[in-house]
Protein backbone atom coordinates (compact mmCIF):
# COMPACT_ATOMS: atom_id res chain seq x y z
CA UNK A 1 0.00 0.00 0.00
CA UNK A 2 1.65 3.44 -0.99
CA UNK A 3 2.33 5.53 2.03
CA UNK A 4 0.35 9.25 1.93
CA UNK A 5 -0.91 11.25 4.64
CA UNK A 6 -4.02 12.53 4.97
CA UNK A 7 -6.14 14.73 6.61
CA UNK A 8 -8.29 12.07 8.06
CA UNK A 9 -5.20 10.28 9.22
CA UNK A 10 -3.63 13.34 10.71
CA UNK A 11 -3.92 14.07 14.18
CA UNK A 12 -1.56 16.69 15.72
CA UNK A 13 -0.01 16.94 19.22
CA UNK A 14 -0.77 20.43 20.42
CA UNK A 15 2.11 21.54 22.15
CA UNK A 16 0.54 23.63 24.91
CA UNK A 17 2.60 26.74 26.70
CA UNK A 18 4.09 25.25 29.98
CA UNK A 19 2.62 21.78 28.98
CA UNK A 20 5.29 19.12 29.72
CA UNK A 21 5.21 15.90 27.80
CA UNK A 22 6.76 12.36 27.81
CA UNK A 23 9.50 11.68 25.38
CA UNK A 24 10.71 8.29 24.22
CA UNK A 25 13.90 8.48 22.54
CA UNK A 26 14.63 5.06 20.90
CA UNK A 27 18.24 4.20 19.80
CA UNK A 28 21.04 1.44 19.37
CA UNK A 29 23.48 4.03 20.57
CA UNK A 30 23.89 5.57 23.98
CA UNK A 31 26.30 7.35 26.25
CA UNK A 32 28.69 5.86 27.63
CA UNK A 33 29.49 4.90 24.19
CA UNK A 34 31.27 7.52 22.40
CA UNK A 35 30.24 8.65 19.02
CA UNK A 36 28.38 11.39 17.44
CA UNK A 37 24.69 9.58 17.40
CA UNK A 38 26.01 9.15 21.22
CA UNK A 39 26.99 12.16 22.27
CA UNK A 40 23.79 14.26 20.15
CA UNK A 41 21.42 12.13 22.12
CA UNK A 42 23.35 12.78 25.77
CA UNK A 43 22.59 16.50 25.10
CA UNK A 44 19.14 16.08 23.89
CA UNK A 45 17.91 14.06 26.52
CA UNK A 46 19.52 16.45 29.38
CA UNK A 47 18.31 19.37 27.60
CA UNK A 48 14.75 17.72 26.88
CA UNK A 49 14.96 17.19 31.07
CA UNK A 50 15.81 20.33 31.62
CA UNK A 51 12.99 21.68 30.61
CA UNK A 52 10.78 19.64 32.48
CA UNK A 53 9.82 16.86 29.78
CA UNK A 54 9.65 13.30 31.03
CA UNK A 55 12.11 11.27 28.94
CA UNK A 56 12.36 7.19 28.45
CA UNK A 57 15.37 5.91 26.62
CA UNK A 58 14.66 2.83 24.66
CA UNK A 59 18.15 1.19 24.02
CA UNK A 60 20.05 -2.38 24.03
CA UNK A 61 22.10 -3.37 26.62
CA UNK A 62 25.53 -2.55 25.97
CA UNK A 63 28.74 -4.20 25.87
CA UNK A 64 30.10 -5.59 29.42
CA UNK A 65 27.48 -3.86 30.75
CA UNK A 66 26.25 -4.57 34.69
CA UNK A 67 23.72 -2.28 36.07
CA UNK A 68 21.61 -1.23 32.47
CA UNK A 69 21.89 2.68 34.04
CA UNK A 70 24.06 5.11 32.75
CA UNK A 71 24.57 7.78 35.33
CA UNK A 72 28.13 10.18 34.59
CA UNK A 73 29.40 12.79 36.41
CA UNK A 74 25.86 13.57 38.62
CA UNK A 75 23.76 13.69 34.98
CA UNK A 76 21.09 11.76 34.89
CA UNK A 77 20.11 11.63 30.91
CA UNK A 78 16.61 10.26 31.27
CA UNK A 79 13.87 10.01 33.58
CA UNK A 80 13.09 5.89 32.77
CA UNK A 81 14.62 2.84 30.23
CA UNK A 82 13.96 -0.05 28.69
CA UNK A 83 16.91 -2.08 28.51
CA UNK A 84 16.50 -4.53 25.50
CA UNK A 85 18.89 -6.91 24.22
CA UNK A 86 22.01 -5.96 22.70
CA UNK A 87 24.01 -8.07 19.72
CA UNK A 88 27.41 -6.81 18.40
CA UNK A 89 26.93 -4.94 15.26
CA UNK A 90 29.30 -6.40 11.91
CA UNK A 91 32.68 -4.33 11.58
CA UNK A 92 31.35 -2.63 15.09
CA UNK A 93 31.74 -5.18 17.73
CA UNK A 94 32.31 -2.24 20.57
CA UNK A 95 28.55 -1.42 18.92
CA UNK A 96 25.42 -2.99 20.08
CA UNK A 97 22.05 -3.62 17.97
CA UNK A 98 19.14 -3.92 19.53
CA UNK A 99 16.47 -7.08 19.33
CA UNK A 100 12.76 -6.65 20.56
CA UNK A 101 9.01 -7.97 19.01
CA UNK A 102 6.87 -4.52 18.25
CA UNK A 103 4.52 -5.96 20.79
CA UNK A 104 6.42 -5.86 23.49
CA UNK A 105 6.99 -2.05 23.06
CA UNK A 106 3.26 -1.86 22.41
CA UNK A 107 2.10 -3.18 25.15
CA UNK A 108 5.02 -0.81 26.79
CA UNK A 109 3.32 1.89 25.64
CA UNK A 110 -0.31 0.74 26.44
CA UNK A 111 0.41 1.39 30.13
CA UNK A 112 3.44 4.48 29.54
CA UNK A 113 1.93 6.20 26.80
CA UNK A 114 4.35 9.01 25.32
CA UNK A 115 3.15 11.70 23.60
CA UNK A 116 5.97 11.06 20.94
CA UNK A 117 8.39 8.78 19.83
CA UNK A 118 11.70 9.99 18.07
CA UNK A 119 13.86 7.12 16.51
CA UNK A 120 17.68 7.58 16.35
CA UNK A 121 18.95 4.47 14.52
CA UNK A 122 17.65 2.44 11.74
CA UNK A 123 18.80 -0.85 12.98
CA UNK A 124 16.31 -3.52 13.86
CA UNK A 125 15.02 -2.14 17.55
CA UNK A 126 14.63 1.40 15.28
CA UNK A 127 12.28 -0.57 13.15
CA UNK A 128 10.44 -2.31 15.79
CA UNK A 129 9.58 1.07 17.63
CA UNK A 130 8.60 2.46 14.08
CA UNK A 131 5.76 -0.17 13.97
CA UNK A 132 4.81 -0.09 17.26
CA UNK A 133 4.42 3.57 17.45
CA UNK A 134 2.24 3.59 14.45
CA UNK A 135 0.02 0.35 15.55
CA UNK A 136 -0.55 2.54 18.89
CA UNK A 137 -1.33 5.76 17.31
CA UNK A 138 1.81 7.47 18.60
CA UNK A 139 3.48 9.99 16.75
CA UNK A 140 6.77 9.17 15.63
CA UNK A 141 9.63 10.91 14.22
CA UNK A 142 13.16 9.52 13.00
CA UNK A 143 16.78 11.08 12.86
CA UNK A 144 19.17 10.31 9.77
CA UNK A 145 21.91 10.53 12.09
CA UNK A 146 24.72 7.74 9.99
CA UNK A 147 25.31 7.28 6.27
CA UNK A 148 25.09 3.94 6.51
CA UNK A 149 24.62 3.65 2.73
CA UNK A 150 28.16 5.35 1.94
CA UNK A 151 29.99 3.44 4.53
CA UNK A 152 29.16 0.34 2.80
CA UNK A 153 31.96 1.37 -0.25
CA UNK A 154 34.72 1.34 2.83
CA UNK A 155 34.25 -2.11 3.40
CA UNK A 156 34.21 -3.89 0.37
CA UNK A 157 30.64 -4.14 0.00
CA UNK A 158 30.01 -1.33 -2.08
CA UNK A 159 27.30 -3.37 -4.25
CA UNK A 160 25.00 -2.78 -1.74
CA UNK A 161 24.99 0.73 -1.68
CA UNK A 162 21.76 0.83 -3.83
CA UNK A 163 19.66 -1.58 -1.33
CA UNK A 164 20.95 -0.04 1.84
CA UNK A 165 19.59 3.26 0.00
CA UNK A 166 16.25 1.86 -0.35
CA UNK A 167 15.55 0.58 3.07
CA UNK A 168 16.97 3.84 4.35
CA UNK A 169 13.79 5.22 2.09
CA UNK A 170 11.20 2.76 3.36
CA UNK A 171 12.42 3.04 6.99
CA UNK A 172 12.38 6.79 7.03
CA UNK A 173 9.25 7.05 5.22
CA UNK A 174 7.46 5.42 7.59
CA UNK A 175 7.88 8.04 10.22
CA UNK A 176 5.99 11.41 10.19
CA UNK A 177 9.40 13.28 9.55
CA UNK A 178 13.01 12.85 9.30
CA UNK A 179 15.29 15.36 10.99
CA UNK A 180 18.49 15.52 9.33
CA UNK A 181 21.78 17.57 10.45
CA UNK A 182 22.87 20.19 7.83
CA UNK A 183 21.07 21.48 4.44
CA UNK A 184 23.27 19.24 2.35
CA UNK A 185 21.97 16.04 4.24
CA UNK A 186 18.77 17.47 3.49
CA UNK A 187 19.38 17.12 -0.33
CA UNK A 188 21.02 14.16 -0.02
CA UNK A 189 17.77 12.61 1.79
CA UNK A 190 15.93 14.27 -1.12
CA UNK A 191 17.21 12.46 -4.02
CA UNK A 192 17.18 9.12 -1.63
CA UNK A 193 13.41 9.77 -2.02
CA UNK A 194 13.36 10.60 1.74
CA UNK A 195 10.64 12.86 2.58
CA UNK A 196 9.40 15.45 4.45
CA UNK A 197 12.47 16.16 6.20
CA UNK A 198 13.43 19.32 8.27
CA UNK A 199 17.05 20.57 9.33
CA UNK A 200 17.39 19.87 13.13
CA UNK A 201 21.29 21.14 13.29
CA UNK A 202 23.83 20.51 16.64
CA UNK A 203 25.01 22.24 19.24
CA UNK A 204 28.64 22.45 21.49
CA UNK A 205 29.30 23.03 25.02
CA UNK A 206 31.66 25.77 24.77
CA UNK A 207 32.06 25.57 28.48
CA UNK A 208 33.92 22.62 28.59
CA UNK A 209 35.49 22.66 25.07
CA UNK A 210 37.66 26.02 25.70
CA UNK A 211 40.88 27.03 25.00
CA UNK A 212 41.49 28.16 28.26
CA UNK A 213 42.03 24.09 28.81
CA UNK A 214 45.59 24.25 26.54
CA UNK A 215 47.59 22.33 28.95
CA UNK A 216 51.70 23.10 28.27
CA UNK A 217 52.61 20.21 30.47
CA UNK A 218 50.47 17.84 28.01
CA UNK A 219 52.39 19.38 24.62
CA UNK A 220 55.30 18.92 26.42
CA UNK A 221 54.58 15.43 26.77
CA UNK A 222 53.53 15.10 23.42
CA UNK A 223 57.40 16.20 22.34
CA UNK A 224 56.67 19.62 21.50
CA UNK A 225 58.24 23.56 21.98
CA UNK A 226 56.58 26.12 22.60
CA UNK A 227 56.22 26.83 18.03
CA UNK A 228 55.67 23.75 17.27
CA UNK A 229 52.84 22.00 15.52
CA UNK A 230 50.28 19.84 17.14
CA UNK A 231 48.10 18.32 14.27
CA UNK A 232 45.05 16.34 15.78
CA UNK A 233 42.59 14.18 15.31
CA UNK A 234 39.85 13.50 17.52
CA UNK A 235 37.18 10.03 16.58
CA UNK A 236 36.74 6.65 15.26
CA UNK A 237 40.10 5.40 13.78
CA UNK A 238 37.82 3.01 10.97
CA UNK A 239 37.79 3.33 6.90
CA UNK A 240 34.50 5.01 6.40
CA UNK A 241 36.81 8.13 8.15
CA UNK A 242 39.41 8.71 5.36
CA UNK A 243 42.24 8.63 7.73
CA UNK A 244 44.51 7.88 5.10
CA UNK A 245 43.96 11.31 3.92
CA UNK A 246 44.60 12.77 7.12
CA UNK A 247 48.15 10.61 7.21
CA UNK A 248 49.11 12.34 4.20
CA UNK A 249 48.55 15.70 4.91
CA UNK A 250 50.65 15.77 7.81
CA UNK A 251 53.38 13.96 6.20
CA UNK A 252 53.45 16.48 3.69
CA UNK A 253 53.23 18.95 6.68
CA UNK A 254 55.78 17.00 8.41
CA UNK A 255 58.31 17.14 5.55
CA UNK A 256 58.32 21.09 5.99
CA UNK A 257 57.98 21.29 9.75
CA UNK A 258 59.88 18.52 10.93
CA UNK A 259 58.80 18.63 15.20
CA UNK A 260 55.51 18.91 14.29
CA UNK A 261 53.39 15.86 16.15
CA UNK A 262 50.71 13.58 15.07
CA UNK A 263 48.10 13.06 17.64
CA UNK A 264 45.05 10.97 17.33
CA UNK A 265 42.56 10.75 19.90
CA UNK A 266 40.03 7.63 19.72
CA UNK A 267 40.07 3.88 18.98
CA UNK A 268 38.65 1.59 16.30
CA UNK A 269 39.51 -0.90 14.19
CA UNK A 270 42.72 0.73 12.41
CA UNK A 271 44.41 1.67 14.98
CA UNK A 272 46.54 -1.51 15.07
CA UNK A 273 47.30 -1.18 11.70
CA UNK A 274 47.97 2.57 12.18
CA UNK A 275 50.33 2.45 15.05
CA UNK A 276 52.27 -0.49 13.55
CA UNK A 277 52.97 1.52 10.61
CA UNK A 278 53.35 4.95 12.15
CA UNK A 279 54.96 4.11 15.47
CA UNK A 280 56.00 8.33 16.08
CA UNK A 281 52.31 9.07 15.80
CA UNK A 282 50.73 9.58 19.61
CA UNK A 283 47.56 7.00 19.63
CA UNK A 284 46.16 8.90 22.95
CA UNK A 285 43.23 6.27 22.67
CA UNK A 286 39.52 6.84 24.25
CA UNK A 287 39.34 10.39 26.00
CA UNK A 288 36.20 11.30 27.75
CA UNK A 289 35.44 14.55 29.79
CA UNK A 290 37.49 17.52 30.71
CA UNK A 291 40.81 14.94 30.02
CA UNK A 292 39.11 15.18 26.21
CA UNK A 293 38.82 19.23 26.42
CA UNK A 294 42.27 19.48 27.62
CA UNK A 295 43.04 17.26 24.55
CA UNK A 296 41.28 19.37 22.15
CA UNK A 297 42.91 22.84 23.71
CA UNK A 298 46.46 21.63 23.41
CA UNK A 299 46.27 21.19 19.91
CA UNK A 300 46.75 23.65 17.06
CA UNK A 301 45.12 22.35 13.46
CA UNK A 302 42.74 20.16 13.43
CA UNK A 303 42.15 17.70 10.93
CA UNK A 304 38.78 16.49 9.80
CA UNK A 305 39.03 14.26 6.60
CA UNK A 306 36.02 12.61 6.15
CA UNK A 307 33.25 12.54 3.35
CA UNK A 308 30.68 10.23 5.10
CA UNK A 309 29.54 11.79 8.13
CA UNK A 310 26.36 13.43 8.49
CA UNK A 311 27.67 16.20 10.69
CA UNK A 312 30.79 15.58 12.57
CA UNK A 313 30.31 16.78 16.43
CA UNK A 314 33.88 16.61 16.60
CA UNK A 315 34.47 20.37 14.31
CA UNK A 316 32.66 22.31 16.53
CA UNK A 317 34.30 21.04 19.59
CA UNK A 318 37.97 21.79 17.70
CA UNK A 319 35.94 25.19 16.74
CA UNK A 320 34.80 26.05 20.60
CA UNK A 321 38.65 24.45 21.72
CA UNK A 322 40.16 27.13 19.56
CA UNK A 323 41.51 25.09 16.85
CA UNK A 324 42.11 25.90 13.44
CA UNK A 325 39.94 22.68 11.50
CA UNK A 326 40.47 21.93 8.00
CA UNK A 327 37.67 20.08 6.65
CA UNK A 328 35.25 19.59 3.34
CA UNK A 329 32.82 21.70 2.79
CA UNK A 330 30.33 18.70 3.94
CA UNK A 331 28.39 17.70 7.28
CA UNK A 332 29.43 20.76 9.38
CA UNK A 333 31.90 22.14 7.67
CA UNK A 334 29.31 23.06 5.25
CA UNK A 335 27.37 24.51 7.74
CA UNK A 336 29.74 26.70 10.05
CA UNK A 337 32.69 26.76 8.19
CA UNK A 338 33.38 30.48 6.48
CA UNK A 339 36.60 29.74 4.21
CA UNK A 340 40.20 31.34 5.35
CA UNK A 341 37.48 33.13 8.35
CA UNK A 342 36.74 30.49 11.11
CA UNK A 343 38.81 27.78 9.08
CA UNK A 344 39.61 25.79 5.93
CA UNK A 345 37.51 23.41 3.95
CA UNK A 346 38.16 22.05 0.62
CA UNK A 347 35.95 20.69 -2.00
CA UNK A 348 34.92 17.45 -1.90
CA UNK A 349 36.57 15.88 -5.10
CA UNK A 350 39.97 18.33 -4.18
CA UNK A 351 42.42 16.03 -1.67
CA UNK A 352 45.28 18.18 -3.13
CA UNK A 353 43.31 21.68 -1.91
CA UNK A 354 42.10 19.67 1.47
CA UNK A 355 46.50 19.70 1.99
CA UNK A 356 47.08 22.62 0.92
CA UNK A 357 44.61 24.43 3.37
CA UNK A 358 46.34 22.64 6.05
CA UNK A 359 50.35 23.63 4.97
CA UNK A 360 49.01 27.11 4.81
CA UNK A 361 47.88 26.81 8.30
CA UNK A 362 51.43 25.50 9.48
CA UNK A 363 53.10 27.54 7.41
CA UNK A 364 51.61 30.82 8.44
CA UNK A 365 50.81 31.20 12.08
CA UNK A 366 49.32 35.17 12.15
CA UNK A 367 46.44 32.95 10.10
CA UNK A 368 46.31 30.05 11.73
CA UNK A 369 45.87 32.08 14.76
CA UNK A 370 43.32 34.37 13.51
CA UNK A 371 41.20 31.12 12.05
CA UNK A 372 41.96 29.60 15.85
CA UNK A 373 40.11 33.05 17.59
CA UNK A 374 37.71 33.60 15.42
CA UNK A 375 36.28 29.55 15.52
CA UNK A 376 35.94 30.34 19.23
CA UNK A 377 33.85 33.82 18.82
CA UNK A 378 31.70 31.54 16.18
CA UNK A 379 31.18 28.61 18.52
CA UNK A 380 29.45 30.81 20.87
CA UNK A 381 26.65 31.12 19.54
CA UNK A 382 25.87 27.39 18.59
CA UNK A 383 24.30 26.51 22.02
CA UNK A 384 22.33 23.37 22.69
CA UNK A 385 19.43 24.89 24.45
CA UNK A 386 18.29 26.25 21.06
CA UNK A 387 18.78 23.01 19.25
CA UNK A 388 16.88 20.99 22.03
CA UNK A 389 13.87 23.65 22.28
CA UNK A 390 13.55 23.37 18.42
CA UNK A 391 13.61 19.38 18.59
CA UNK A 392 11.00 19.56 20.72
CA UNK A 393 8.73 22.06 18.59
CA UNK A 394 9.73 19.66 15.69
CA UNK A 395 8.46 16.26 17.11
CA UNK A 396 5.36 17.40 19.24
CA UNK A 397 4.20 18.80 16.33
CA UNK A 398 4.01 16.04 14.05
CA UNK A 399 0.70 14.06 12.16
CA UNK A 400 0.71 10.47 13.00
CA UNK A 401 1.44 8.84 9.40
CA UNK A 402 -0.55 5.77 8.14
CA UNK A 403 -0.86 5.11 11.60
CA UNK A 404 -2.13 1.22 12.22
CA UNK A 405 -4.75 2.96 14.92
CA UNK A 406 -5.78 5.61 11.96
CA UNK A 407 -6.26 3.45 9.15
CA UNK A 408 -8.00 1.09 10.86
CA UNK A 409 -10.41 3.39 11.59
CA UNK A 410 -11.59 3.59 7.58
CA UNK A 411 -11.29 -0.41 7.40
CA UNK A 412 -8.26 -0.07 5.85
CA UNK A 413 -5.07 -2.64 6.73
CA UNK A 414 -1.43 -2.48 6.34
CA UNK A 415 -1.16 -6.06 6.50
């Protein structure tokens, strides 16, 4: 049955001043486990509290896992869970999927009815809460948080680029919206056939990410004077992130500044392969916290190589940190980068301009330090609290979509 909406099948949560409401965020992905789905949703859902909203986290049980409650430094990110269970995800076994029956989270629901549902991850717990939510009449929205389509060319499986395109379709299209990062994801979900969407953007705790954290005693560690170079890197060390691109550019920076240091901060599946190859590089593995902040700060250029990510939380922290970031002009780049301003970003197809930018930066440092001030003053403004109140106008304001509860209503099935 084609999927429309209609105006007997829309019904709209009115989003009354001062009303709170109960959230259900559903995902395969949840602090403590550090990524960019992650670390989006550990904002949302302390921002969503914050304002007084109820919020259940629907999630799988993660990996060595005891108590099935996340609870870090005195935040508590939700106000109830559901703990379902977790299986290690291909090429991601530090990732969990998650494995439940729609009626379970039905009959959830039947007895802690939220007024919406927002699904982070398309995995197979995303698609269970999809069909529950719509068999129960609940609005639900989704979040095209991963490329999972584009990664697919990084492992050798590039042939299924097309089909993971069309479930992405059929899986998004099933919700009442799809909130998507940056205008560029926005066309990109376009000509998937994705549809409607509407541009639900990030935000950066420029409290803790903050120059002010630049630790001398760290770079001194690291090998470096008080001129030198730091080049970083900051997230998953795995294909789909084009290190090798980042490897070359500071080799080629490297063969004109000769103390500059290497530092990569993060773990994943090629860092083995990495450090066994580049021994002088610093692998400063998993970094978490204000020991992450004081990473960031101690750095100078930051280097953010990759073409597949739908944002990239980890250019606004080098922004707020005071780095200068080189970076396409994709995912947030695209959005907050202005060129030779507040950093550098290259074109897509130009690897040869994405190096370039960066010797520049090493090579000059009256720019690189103007880039490095003005990415702070710019960071400022991209606060959370906006991001989270416009979420919540986004999915509280949603028609229910071919809902099971709707339909049935006219007689008509979706079996």
């Amino acid at each position: 049955m084609k999927e429309e909406t209609t105006g007997n099948t829309a019904m709209r949560v009115t989003q009354a001043s001062g009303r709170k409401h109960h959230i259900t965020i559903v995902s395969e992905t949840f602090p403590p486990e550090i990524n960019g789905v992650a670390n989006t949703l550990r904002h949302l859902c302390l921002g969503l509290m914050q304002r007084g909203h109820k919020v259940t986290v629907i999630r799988p049980r993660q990996r060595h896992e005891s108590k099935g409650r996340f609870e870090g430094a005195g935040e508590r990110l939700f106000s109830d869970e559901q703990v379902v269970t977790g299986l290690p995800l291909p090429g991601y076994s530090d990732l969990r999927f998650g494995m439940t029956r729609p009626g379970f989270l039905a009959s959830l629901w039947k007895h802690q009815r939220p007024d919406a549902v927002y699904v982070a991850t398309q995995g197979p717990l995303g698609v269970a809460a999809v069909a529950a939510a719509r068999r129960a009449g609940i609005p639900v929205s989704s979040g095209f948080h991963t490329n999972f389509h584009a990664y697919s060319r990084y492992y050798g499986a590039g042939f299924l680029e097309k089909l993971l395109c069309s479930y992405g379709r059929w899986f998004h299209n099933r919700t009442a919206i799809t909130l998507v990062p940056t205008r560029k994801i926005a066309q990109t979900t376009h000509d998937m056939g994705i549809h409607p969407t509407s541009v639900w953007s990030r935000g950066v705790d420029c409290t803790r990410f903050s120059p002010h954290k630049r630790d001398p005693t760290l770079r001194q560690q690291w090998g470096l004077q008080t001129n030198d170079r730091a080049v970083l890197y900051v997230g998953r060390l795995a294909p789909e992130k084009n290190l090798q691109m980042a490897v070359s550019c500071f080799e080629r920076i490297r063969g004109l500044h000769p103390c500059a240091k290497f530092i990569l901060v993060g773990d994943g599946p090629m860092r083995k392969r990495l450090a066994e190859r580049h021994p002088d590089y610093i692998f400063a593995g998993t970094r978490r916290g204000e020991d992450l902040a004081r990473h960031y700060a101690s750095g100078d250029i930051f280097l953010f190589p990759s073409k597949t990510d739908t944002f990239g939380n980890v250019v606004t922290e080098a922004m707020a940190s005071g780095l200068a970031v080189v970076a396409f002009d994709d995912a947030a780049a695209s959005e907050h980068i202005r060129h030779e301003d507040n950093g550098m970003k290259a074109q897509l197809n130009n690897d040869e301009g994405f190096v370039d930018h960066a010797l520049r930066l090493a090579d000059q440092p009256t720019l690189m330090n103007r880039i490095r001030a003005q990415a702070r003053l710019d960071a400022l403004d991209l606060n959370w609290a906006a991001q989270v109140e416009q979420f919540e106008h986004l999915i509280l304001n949603q028609p229910l979509r071919n809902s099971y509860h709707a339909l049935h209503k006219q007689g008509i099935s979706l079996l």
